[in-house]
PDB file of N, CA and C in Angstrom:
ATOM      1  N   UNK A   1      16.190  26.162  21.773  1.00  0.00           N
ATOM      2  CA  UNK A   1      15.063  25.659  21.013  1.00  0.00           C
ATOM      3  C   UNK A   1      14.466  26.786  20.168  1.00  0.00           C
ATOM      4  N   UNK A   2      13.537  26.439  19.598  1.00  0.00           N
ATOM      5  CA  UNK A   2      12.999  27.615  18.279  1.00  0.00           C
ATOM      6  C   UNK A   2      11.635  28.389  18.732  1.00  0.00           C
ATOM      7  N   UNK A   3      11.092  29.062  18.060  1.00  0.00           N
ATOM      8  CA  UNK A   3      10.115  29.456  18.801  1.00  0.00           C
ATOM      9  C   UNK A   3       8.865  28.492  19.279  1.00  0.00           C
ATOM     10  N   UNK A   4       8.591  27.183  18.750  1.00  0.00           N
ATOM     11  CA  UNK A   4       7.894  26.412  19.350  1.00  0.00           C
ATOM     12  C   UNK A   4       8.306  25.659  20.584  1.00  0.00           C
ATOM     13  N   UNK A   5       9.167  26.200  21.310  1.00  0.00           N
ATOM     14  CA  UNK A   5       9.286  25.528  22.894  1.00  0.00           C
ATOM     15  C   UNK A   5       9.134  26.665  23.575  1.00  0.00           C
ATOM     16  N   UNK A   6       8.779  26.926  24.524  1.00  0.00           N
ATOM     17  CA  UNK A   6       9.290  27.497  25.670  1.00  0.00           C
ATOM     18  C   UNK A   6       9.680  26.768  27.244  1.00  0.00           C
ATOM     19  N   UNK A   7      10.464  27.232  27.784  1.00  0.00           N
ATOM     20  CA  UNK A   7      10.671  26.805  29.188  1.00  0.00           C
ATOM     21  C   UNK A   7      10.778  28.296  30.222  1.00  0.00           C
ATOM     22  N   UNK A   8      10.300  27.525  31.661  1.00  0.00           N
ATOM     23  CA  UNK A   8      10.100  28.762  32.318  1.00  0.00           C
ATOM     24  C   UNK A   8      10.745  27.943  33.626  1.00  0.00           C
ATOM     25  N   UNK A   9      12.012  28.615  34.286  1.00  0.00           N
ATOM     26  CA  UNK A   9      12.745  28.168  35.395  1.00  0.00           C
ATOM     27  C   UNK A   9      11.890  28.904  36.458  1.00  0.00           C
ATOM     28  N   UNK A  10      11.755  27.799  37.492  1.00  0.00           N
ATOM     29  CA  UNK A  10      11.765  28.731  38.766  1.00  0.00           C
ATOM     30  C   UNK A  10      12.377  28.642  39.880  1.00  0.00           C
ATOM     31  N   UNK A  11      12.960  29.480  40.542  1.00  0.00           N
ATOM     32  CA  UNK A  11      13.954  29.079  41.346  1.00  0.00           C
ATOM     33  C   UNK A  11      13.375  27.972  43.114  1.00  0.00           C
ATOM     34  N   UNK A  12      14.019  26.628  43.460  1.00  0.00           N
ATOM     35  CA  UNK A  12      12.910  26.709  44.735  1.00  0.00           C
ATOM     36  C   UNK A  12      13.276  27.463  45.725  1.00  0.00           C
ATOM     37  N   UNK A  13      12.644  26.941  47.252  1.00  0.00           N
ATOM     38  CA  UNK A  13      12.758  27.658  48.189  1.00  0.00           C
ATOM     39  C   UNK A  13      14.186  27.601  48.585  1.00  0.00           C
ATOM     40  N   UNK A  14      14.433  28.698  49.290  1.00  0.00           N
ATOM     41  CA  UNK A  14      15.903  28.790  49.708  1.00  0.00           C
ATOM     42  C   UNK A  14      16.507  27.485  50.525  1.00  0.00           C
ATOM     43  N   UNK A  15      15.675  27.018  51.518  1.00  0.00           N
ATOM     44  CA  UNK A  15      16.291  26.061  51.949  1.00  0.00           C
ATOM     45  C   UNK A  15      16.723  25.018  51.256  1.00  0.00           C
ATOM     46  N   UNK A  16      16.118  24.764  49.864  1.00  0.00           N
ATOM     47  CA  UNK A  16      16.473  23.659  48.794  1.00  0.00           C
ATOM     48  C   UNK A  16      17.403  24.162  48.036  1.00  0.00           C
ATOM     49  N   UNK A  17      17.598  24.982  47.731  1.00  0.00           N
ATOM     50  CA  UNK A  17      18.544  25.604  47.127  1.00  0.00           C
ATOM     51  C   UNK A  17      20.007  25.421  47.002  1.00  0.00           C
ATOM     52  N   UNK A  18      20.972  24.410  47.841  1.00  0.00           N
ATOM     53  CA  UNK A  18      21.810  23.721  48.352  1.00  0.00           C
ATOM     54  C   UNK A  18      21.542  22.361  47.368  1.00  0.00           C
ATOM     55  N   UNK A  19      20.078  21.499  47.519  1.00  0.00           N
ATOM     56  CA  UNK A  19      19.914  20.102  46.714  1.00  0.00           C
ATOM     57  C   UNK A  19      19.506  20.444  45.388  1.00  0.00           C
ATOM     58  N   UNK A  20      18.713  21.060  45.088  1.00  0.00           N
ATOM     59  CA  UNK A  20      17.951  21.704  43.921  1.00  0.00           C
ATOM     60  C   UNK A  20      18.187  22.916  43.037  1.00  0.00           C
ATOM     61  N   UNK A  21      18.632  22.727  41.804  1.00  0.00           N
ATOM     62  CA  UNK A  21      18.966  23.677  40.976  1.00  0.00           C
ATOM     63  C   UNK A  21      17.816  24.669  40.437  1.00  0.00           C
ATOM     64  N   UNK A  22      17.009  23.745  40.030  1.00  0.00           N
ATOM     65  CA  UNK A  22      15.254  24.409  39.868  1.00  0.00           C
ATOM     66  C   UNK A  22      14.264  23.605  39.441  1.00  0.00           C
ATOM     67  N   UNK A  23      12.952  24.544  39.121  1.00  0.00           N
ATOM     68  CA  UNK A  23      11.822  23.699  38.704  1.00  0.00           C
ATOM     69  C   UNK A  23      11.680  24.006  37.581  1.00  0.00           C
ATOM     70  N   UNK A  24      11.301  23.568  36.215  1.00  0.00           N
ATOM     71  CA  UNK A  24      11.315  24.062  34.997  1.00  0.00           C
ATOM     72  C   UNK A  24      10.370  23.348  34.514  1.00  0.00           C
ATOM     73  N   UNK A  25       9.786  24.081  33.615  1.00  0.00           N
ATOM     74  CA  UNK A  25       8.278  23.459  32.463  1.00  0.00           C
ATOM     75  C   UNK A  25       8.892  23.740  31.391  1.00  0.00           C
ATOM     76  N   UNK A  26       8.731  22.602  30.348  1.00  0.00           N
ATOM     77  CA  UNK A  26       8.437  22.858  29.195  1.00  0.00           C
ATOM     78  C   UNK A  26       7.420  22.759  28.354  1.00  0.00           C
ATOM     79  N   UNK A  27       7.290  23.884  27.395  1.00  0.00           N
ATOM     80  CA  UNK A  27       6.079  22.793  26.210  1.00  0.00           C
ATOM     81  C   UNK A  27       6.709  23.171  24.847  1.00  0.00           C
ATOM     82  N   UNK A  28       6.405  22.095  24.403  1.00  0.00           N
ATOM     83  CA  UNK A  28       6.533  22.153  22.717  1.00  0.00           C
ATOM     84  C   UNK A  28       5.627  22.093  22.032  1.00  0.00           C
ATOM     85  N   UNK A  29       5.785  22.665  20.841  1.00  0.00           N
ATOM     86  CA  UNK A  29       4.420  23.094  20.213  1.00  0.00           C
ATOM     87  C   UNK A  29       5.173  23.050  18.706  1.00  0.00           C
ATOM     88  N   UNK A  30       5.189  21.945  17.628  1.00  0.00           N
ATOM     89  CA  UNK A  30       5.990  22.100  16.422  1.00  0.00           C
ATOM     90  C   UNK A  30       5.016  23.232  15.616  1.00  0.00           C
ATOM     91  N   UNK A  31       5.299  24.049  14.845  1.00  0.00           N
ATOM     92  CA  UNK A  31       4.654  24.785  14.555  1.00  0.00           C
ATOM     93  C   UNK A  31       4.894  24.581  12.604  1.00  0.00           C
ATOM     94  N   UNK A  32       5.466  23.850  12.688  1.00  0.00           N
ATOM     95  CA  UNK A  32       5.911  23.431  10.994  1.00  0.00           C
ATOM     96  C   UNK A  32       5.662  22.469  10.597  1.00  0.00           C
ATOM     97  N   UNK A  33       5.307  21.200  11.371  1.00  0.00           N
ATOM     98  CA  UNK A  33       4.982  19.699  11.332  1.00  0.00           C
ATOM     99  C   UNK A  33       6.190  19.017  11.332  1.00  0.00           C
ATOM    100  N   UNK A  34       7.178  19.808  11.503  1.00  0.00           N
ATOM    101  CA  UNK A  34       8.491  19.283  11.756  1.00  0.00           C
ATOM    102  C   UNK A  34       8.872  19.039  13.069  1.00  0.00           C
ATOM    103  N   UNK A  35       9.500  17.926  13.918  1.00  0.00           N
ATOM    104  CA  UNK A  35       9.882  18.213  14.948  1.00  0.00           C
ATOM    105  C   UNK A  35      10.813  19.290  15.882  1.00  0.00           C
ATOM    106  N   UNK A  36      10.529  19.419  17.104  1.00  0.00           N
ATOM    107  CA  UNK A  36      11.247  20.499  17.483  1.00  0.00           C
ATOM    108  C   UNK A  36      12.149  19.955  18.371  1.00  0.00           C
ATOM    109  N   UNK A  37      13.805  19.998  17.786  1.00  0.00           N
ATOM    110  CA  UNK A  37      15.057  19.229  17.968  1.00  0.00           C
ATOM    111  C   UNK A  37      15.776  20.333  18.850  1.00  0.00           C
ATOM    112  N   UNK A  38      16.747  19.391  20.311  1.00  0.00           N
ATOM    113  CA  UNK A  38      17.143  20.337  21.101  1.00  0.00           C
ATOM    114  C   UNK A  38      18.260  19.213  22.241  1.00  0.00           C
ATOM    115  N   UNK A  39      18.935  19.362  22.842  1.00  0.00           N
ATOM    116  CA  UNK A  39      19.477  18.637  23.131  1.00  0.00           C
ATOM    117  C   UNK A  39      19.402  18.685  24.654  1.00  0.00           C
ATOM    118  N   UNK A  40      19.509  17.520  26.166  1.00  0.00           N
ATOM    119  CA  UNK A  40      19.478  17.754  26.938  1.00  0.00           C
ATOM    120  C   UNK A  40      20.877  18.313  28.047  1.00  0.00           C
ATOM    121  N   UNK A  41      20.284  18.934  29.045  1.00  0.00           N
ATOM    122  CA  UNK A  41      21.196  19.862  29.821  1.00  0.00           C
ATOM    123  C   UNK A  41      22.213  18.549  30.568  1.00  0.00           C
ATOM    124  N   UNK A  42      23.401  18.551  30.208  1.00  0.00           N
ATOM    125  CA  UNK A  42      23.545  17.336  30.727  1.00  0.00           C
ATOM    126  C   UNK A  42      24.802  17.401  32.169  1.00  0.00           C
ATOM    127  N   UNK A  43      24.718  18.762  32.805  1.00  0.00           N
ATOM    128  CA  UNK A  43      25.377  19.455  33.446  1.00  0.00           C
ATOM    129  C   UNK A  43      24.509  18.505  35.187  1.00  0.00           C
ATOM    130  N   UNK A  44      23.453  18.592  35.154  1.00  0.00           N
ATOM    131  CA  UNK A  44      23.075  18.209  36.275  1.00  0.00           C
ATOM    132  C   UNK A  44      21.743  17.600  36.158  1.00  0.00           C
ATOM    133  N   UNK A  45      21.750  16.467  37.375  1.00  0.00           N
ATOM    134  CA  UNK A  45      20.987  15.336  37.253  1.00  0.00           C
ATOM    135  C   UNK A  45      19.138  15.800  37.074  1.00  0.00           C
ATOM    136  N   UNK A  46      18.284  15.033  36.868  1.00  0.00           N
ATOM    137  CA  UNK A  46      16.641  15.826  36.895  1.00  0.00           C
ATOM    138  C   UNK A  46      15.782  14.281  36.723  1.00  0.00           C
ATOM    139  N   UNK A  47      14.979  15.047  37.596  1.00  0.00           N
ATOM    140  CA  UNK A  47      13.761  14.141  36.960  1.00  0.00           C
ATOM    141  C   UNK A  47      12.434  14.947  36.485  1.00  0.00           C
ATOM    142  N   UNK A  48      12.499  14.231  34.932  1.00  0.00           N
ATOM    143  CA  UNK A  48      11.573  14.712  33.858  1.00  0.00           C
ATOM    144  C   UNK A  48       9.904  13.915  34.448  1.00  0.00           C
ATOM    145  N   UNK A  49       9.029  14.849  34.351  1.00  0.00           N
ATOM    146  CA  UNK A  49       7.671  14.466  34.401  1.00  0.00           C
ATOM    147  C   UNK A  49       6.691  14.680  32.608  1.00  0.00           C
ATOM    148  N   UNK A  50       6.911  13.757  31.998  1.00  0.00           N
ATOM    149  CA  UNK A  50       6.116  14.121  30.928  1.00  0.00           C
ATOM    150  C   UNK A  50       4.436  14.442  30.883  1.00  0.00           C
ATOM    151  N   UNK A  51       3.590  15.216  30.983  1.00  0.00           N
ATOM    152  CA  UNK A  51       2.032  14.878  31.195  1.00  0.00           C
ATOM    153  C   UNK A  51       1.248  14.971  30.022  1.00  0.00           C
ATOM    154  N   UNK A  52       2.128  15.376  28.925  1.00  0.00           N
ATOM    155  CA  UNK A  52       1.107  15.444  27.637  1.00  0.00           C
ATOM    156  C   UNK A  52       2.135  15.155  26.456  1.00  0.00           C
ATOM    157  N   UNK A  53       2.016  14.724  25.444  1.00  0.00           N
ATOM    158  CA  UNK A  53       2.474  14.458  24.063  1.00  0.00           C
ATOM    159  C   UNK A  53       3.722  13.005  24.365  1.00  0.00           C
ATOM    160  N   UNK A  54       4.473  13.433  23.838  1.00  0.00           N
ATOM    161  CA  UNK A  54       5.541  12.055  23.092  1.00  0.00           C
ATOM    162  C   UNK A  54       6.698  13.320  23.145  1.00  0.00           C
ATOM    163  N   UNK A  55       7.949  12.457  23.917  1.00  0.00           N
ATOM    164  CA  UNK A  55       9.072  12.774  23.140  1.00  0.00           C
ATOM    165  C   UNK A  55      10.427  11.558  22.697  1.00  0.00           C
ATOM    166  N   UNK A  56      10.934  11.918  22.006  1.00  0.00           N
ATOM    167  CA  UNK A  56      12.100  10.673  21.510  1.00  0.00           C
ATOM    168  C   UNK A  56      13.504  11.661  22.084  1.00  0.00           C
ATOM    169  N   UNK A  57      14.214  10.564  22.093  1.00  0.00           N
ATOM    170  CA  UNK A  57      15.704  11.056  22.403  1.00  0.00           C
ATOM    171  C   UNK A  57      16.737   9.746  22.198  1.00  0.00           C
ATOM    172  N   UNK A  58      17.918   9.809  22.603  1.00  0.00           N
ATOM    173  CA  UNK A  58      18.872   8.743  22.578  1.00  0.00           C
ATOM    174  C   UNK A  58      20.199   8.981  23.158  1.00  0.00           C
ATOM    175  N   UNK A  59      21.154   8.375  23.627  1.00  0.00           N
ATOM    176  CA  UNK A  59      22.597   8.407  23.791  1.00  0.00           C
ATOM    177  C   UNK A  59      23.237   9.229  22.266  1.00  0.00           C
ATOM    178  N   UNK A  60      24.257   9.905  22.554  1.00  0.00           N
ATOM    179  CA  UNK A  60      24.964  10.519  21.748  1.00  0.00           C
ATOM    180  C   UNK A  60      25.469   9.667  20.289  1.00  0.00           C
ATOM    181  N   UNK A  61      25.210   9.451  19.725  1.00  0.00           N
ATOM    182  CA  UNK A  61      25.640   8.291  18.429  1.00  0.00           C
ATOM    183  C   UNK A  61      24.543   7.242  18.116  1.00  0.00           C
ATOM    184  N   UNK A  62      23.454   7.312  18.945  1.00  0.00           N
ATOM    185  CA  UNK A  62      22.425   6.291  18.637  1.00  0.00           C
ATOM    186  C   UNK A  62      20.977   7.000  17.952  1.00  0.00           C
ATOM    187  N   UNK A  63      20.166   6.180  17.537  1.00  0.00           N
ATOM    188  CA  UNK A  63      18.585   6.569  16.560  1.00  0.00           C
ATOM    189  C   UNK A  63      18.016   7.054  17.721  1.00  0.00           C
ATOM    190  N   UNK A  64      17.376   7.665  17.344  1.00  0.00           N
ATOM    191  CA  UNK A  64      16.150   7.940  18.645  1.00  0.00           C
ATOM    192  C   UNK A  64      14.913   6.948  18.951  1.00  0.00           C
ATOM    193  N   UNK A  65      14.455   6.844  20.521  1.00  0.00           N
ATOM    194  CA  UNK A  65      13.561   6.017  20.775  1.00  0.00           C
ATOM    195  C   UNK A  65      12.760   6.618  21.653  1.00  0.00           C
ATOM    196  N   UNK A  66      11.891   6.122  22.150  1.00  0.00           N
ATOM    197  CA  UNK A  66      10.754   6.659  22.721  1.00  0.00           C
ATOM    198  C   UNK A  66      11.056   7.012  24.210  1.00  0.00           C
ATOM    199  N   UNK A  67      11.128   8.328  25.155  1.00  0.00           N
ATOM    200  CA  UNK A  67      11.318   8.182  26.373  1.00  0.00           C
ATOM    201  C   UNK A  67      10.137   7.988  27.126  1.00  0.00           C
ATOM    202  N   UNK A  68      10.109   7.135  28.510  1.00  0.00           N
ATOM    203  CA  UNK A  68       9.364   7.228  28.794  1.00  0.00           C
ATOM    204  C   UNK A  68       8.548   8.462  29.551  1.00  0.00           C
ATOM    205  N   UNK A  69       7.599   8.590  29.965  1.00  0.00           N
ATOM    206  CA  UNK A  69       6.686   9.453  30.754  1.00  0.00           C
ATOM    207  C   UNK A  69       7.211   9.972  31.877  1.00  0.00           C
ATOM    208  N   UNK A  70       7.899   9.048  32.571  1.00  0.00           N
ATOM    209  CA  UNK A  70       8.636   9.953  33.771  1.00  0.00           C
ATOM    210  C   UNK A  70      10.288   9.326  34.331  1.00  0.00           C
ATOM    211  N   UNK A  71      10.929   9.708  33.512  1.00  0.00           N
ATOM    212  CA  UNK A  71      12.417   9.705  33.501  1.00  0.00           C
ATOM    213  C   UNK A  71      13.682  10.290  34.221  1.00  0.00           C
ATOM    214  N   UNK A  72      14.783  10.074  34.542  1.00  0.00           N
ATOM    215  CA  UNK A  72      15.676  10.590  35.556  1.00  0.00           C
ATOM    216  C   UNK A  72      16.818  10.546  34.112  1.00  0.00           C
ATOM    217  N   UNK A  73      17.307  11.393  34.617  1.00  0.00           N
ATOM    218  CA  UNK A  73      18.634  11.986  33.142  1.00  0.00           C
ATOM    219  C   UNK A  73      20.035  12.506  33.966  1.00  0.00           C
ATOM    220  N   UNK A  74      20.866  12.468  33.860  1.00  0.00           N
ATOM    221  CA  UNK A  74      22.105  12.753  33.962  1.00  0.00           C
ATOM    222  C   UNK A  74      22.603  12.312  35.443  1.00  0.00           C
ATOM    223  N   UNK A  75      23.502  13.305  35.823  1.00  0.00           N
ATOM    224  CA  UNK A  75      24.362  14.019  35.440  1.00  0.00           C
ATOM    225  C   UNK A  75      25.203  13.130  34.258  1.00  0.00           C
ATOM    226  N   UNK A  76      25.734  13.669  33.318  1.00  0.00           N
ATOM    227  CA  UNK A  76      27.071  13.439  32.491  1.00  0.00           C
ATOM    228  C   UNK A  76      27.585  14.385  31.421  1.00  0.00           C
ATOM    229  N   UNK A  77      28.510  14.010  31.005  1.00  0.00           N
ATOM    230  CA  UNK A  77      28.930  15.081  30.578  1.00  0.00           C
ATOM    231  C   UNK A  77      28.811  15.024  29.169  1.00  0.00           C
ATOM    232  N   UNK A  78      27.856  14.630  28.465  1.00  0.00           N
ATOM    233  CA  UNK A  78      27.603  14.154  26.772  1.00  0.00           C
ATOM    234  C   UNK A  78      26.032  15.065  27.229  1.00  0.00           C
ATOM    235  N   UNK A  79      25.745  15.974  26.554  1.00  0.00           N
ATOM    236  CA  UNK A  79      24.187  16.385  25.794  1.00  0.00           C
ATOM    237  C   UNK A  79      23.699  15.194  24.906  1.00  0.00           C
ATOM    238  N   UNK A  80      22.390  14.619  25.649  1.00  0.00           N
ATOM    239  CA  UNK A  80      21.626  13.551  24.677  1.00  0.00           C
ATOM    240  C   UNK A  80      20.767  14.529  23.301  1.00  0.00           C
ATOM    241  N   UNK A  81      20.749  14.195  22.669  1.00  0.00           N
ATOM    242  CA  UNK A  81      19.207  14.969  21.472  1.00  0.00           C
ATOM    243  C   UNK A  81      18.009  14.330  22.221  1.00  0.00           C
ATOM    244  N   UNK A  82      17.251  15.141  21.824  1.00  0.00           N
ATOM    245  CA  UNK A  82      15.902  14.809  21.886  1.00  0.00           C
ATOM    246  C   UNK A  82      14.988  15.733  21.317  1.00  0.00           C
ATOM    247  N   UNK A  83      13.373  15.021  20.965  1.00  0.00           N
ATOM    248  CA  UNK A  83      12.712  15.491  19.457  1.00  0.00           C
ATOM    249  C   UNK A  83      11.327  15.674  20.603  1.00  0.00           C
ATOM    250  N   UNK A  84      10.811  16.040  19.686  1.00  0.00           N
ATOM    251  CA  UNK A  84       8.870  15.845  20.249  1.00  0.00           C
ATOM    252  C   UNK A  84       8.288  17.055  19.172  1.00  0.00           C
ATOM    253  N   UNK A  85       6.906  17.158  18.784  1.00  0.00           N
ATOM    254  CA  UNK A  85       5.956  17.599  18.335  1.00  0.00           C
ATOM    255  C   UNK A  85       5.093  18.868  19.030  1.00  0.00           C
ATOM    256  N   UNK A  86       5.340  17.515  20.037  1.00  0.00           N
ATOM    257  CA  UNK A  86       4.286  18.534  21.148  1.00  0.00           C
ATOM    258  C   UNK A  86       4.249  17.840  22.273  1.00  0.00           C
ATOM    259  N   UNK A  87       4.418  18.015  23.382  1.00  0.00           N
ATOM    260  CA  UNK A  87       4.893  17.879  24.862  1.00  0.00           C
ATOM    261  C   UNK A  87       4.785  18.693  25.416  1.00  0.00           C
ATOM    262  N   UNK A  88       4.180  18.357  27.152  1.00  0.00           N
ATOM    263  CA  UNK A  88       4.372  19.649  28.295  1.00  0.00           C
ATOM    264  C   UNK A  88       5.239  18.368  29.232  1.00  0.00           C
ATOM    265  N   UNK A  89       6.569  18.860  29.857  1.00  0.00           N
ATOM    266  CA  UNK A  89       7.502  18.604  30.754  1.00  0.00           C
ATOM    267  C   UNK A  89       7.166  19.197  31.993  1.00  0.00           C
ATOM    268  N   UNK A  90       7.162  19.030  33.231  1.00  0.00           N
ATOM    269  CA  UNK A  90       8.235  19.066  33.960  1.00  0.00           C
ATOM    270  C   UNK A  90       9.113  18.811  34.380  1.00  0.00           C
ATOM    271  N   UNK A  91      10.205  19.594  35.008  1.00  0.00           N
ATOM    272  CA  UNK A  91      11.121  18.690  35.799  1.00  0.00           C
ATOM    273  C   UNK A  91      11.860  19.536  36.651  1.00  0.00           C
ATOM    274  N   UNK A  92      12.921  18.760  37.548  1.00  0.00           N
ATOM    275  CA  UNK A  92      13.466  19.120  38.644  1.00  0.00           C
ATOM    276  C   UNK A  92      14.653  18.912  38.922  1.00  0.00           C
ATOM    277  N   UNK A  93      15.426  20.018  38.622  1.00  0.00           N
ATOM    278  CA  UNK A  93      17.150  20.046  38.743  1.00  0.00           C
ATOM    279  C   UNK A  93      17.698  19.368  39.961  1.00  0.00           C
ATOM    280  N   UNK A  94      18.754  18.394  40.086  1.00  0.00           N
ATOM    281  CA  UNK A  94      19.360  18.216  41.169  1.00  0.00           C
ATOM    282  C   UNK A  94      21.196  18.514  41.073  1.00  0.00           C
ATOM    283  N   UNK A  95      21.205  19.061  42.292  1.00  0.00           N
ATOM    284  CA  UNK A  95      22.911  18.992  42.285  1.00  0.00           C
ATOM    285  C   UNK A  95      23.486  17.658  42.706  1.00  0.00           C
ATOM    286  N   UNK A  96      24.397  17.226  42.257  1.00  0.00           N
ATOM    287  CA  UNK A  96      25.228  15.731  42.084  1.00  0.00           C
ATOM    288  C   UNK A  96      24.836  15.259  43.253  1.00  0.00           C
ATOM    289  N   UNK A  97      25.205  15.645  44.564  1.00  0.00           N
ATOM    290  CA  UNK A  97      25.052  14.861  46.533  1.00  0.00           C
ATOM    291  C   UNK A  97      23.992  14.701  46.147  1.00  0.00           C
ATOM    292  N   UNK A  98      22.580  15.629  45.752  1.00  0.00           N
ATOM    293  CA  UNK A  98      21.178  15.483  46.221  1.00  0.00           C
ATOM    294  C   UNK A  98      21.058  14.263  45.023  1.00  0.00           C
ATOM    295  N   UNK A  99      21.273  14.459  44.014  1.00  0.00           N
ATOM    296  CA  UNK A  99      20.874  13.251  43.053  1.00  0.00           C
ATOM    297  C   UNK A  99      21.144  11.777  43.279  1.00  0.00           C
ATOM    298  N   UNK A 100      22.578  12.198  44.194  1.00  0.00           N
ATOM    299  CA  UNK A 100      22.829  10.499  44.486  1.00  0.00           C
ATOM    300  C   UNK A 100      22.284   9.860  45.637  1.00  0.00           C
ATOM    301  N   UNK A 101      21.884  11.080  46.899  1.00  0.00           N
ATOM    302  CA  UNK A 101      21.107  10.778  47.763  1.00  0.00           C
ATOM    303  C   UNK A 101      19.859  10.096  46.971  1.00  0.00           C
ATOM    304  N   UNK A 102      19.169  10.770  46.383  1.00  0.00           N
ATOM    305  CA  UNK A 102      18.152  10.297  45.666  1.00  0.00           C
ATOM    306  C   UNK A 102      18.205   8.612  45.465  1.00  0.00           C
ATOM    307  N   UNK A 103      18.685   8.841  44.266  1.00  0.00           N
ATOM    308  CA  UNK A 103      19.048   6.984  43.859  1.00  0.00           C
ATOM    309  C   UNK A 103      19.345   6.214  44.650  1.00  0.00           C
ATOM    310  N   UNK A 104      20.144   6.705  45.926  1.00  0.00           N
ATOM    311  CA  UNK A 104      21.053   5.932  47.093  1.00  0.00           C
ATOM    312  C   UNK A 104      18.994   5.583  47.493  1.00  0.00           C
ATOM    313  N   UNK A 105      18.317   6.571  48.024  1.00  0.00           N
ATOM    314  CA  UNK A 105      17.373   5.850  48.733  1.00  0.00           C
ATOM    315  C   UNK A 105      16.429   5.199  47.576  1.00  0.00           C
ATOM    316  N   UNK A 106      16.108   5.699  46.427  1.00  0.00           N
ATOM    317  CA  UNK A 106      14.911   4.611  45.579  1.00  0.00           C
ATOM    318  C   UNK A 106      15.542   3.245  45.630  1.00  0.00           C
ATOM    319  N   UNK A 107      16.998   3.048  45.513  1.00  0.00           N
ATOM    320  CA  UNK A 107      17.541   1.627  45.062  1.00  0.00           C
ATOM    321  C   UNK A 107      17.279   0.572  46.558  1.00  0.00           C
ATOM    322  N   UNK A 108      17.630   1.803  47.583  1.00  0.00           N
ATOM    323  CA  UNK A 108      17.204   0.839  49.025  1.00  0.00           C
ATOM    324  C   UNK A 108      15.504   0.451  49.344  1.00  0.00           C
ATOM    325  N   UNK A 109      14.697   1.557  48.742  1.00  0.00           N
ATOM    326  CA  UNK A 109      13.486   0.979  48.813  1.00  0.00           C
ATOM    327  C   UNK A 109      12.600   0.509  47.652  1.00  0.00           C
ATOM    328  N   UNK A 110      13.477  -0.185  47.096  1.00  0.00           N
ATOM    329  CA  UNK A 110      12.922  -0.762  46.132  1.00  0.00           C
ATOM    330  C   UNK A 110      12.695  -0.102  44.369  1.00  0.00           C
ATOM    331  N   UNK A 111      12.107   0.961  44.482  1.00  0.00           N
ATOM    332  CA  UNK A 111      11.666   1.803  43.620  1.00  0.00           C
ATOM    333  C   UNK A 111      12.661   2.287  42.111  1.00  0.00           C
ATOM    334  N   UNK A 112      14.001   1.763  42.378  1.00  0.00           N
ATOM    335  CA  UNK A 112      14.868   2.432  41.450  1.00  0.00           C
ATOM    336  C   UNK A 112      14.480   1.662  39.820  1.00  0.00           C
ATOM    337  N   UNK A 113      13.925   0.130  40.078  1.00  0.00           N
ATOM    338  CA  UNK A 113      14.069  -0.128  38.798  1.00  0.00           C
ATOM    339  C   UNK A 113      13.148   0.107  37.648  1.00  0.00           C
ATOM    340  N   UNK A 114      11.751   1.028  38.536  1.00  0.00           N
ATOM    341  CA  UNK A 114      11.148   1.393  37.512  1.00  0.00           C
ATOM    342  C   UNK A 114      12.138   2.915  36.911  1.00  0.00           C
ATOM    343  N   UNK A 115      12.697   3.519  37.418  1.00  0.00           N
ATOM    344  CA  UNK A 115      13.531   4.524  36.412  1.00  0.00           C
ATOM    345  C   UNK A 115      14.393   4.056  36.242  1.00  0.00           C
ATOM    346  N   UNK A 116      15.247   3.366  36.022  1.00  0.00           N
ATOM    347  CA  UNK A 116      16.337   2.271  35.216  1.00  0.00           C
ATOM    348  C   UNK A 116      15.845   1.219  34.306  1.00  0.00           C
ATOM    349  N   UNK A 117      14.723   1.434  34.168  1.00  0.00           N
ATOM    350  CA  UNK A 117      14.549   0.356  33.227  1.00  0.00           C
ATOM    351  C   UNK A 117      14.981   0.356  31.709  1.00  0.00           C
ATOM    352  N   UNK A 118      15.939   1.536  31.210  1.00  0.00           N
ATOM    353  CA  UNK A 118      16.727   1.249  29.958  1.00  0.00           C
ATOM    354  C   UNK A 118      17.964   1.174  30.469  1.00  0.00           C
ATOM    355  N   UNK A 119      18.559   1.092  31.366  1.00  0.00           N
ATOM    356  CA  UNK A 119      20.034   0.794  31.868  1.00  0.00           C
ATOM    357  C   UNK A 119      20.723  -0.191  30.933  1.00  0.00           C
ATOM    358  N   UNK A 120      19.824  -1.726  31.291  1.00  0.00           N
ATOM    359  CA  UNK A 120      20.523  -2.600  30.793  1.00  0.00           C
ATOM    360  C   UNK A 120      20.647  -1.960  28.991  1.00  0.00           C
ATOM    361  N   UNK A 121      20.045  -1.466  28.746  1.00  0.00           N
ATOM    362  CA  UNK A 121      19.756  -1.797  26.782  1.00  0.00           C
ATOM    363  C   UNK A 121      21.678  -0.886  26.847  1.00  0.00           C
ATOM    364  N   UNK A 122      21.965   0.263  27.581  1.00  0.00           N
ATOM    365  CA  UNK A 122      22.824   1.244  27.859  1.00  0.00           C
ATOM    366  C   UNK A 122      23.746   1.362  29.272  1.00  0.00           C
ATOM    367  N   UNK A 123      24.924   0.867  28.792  1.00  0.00           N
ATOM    368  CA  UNK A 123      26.003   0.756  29.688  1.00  0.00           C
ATOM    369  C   UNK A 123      26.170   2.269  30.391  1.00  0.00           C
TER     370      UNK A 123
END
């Protein structure tokens, strides 16, 4: 990203360290009135916490649309784009077992279809 993002990794505790890749913040800050364009890590799974601004993104070949506020992304092996102005992120790396553990339990207790709710629009 350009000089209007920064991100700051932190590593977690050792015992997570096995499920969890890290904790990372971002913020964006366009400093041109242009958006600040960057693509996502698409190496391992996360869930994004948005708490301030707007960002857009899309599947690889598609327009950009609005993501929501608190989103789950990957693993795969395509980098999505994604835009914003100005945004503060967090989010939270998972390695593939811990990610699917994850989903394995939101889908059993109910909870998965509020973060799937663009599935259907995307095979």
């Amino acid at each position: 990203m350009s000089e209007s993002s920064r991100t700051r990794f932190i590593a977690p505790h050792p015992r997570l360290q096995p499920y969890l890749s890290a904790y990372y913040f971002t913020e964006i800050d366009s400093v041109d009135g242009e958006p600040v364009r960057d693509l996502m890590n698409p190496e391992w799974a996360s869930i994004r916490f948005r708490w301030a601004g707007d960002t857009m993104g899309c599947f690889v070949g598609e327009e950009e649309y609005p993501i929501p506020p608190l989103h789950f992304v990957g693993p795969t092996s395509l980098a999505g784009p994604f835009s914003a102005y100005h945004s503060r992120i967090a989010s939270i790396g998972f390695y593939r077992l811990a990610g699917a553990c994850l989903l394995m339990n939101l889908q059993q207790t109910g909870r998965i279809g509020l973060m799937m709710a663009h599935k259907s629009k995307h095979p």
